[in-house]
C-alpha atoms as a PDB file:
ATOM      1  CA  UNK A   1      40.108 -20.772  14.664  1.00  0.00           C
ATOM      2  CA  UNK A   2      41.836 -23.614  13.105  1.00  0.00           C
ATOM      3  CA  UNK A   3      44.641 -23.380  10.412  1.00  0.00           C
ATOM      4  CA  UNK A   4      43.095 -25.377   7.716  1.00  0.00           C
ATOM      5  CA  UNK A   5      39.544 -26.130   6.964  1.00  0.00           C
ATOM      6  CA  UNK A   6      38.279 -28.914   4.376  1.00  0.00           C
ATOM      7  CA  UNK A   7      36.044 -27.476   1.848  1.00  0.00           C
ATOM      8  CA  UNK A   8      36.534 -30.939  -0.804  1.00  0.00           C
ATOM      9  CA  UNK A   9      32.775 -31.800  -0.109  1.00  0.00           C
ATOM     10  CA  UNK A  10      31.602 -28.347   0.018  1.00  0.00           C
ATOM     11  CA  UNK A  11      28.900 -26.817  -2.071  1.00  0.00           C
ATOM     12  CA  UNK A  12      28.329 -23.758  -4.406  1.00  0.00           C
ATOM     13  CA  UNK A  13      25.509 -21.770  -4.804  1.00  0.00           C
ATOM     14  CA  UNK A  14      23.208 -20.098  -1.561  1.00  0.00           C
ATOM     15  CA  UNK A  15      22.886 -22.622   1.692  1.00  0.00           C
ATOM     16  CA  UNK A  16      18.905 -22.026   1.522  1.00  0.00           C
ATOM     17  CA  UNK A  17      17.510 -23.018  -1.753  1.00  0.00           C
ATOM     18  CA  UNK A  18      14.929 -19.926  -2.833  1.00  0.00           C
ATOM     19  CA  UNK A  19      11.360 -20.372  -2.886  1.00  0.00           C
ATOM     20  CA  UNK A  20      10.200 -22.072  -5.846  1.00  0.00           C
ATOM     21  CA  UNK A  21       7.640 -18.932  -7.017  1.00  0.00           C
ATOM     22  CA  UNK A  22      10.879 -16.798  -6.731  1.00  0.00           C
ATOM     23  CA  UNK A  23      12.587 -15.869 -10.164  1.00  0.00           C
ATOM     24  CA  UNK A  24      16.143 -14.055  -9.519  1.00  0.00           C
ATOM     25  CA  UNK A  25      16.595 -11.214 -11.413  1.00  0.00           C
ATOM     26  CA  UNK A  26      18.826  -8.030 -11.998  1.00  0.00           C
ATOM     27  CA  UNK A  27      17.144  -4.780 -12.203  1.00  0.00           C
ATOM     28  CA  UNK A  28      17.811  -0.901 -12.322  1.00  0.00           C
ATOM     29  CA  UNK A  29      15.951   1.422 -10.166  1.00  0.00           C
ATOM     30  CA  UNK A  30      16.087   5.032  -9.121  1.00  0.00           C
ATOM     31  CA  UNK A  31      17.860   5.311  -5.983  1.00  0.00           C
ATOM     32  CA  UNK A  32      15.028   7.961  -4.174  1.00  0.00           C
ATOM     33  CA  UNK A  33      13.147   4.972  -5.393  1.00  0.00           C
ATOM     34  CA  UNK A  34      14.882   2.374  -3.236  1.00  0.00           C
ATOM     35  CA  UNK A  35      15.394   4.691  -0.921  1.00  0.00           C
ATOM     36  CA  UNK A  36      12.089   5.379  -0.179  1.00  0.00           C
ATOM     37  CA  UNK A  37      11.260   1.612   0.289  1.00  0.00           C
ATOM     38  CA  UNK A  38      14.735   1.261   2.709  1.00  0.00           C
ATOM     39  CA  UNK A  39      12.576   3.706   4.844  1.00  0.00           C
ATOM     40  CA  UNK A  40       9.094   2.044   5.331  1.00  0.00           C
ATOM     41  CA  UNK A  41      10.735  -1.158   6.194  1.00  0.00           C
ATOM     42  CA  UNK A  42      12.788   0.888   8.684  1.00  0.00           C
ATOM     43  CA  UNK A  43       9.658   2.947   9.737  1.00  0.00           C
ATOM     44  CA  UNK A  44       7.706  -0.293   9.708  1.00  0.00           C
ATOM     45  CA  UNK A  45      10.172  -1.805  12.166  1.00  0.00           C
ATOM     46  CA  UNK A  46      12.112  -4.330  10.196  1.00  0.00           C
ATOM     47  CA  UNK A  47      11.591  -6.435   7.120  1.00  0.00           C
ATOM     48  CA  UNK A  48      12.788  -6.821   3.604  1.00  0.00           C
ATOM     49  CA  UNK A  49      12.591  -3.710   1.387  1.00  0.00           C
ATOM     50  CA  UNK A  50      12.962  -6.288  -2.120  1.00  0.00           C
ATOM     51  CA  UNK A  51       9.211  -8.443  -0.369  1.00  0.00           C
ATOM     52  CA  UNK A  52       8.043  -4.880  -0.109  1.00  0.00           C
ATOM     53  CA  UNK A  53       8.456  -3.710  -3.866  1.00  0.00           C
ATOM     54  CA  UNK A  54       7.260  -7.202  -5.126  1.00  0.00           C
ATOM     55  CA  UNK A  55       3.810  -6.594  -2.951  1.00  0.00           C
ATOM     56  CA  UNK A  56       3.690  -2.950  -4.469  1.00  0.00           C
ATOM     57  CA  UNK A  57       4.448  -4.707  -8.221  1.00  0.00           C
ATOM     58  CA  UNK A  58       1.327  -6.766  -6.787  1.00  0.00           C
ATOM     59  CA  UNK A  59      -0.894  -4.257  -6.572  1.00  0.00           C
ATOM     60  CA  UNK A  60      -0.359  -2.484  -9.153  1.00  0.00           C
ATOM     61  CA  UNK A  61      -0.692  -5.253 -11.693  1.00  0.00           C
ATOM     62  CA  UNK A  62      -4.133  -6.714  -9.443  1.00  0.00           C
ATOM     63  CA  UNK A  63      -5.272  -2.912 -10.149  1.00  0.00           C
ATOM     64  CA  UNK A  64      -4.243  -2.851 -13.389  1.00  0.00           C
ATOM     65  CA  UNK A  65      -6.029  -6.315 -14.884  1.00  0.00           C
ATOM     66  CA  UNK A  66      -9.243  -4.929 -12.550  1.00  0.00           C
ATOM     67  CA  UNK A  67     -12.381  -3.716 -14.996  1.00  0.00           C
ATOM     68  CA  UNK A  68     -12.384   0.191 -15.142  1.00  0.00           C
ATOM     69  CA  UNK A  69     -16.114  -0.419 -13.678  1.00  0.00           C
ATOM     70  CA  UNK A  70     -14.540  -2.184 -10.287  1.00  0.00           C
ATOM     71  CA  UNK A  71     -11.769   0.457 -10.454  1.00  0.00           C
ATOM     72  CA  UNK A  72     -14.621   3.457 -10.200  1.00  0.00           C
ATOM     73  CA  UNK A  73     -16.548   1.852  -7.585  1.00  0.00           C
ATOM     74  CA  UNK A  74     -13.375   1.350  -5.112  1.00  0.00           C
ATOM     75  CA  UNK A  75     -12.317   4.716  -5.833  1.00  0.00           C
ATOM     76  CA  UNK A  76     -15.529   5.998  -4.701  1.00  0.00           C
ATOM     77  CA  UNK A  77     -16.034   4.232  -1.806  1.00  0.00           C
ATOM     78  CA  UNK A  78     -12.145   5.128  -0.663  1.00  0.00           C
ATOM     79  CA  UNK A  79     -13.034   8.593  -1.253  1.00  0.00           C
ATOM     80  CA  UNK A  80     -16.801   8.898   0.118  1.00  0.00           C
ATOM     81  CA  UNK A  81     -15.130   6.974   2.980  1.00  0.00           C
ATOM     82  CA  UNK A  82     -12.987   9.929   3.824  1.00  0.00           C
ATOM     83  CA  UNK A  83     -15.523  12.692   2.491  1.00  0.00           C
ATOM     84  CA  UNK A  84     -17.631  14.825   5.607  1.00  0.00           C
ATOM     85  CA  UNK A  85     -20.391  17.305   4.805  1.00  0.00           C
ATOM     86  CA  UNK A  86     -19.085  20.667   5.078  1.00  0.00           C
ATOM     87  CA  UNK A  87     -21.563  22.990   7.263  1.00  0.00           C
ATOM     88  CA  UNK A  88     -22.283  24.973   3.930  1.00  0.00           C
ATOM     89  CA  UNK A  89     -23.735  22.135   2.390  1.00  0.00           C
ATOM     90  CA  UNK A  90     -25.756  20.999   5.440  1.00  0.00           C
ATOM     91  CA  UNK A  91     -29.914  21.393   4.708  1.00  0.00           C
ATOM     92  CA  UNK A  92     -31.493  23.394   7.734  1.00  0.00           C
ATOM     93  CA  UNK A  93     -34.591  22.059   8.229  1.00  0.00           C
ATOM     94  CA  UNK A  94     -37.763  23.667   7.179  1.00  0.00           C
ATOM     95  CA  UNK A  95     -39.718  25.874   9.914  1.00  0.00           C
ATOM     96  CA  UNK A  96     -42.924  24.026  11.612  1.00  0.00           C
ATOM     97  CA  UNK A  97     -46.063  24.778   9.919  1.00  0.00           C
ATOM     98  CA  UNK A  98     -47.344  25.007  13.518  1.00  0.00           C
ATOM     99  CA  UNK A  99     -44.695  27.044  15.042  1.00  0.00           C
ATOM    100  CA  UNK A 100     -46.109  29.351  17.838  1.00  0.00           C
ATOM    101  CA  UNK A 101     -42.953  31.046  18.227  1.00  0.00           C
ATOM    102  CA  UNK A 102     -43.384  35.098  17.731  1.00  0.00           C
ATOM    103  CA  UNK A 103     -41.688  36.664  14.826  1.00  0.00           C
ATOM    104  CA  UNK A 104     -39.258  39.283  14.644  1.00  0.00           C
ATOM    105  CA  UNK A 105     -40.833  41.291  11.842  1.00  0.00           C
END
């Protein structure tokens, strides 16, 4: 380490500039809030909790601007996507009208 280092042609501010589409900003949020965002970037392996708030922010404004008609048709196919018939609801199927099989009466 050396006993004195020249800083007359340094330079303030951050060593990488920011990307341009970046605005810097301060902003309160609730800490289970930020919390919960630490943990999927942890859970996710690595990354940056701030890119993942801004892509949530993203969504919900993409969601928000889409027409309620878009909105009801995505819905439904995320849930019909998920939904199973239940064995109650299944339709036997009618009995042969040429069904030779004995009955039990």
């Amino acid at each position: 380490m050396k006993e004195h280092y020249d800083f007359s042609r340094g330079k303030r501010g951050p060593i990488v500039a920011p990307a341009a589409n970046k605005t810097r900003i301060t902003i309160r949020l609730d800490a289970d809030i930020v919390s919960w965002f630490k943990e999927e970037v942890h859970r996710a392996g690595g990354g940056n909790y701030q890119s993942l708030i801004n892509d949530a922010l993203r969504r919900h404004v993409h969601e928000a601007r889409e027409p309620l008609e878009e909105t009801l048709r995505r819905v439904l196919r995320e849930e019909l996507r998920g939904a199973r018939p239940s064995p109650a609801t299944e339709v036997a199927e009618p009995p042969s009208r040429y069904d030779t099989s004995p009955d039990d009466s």
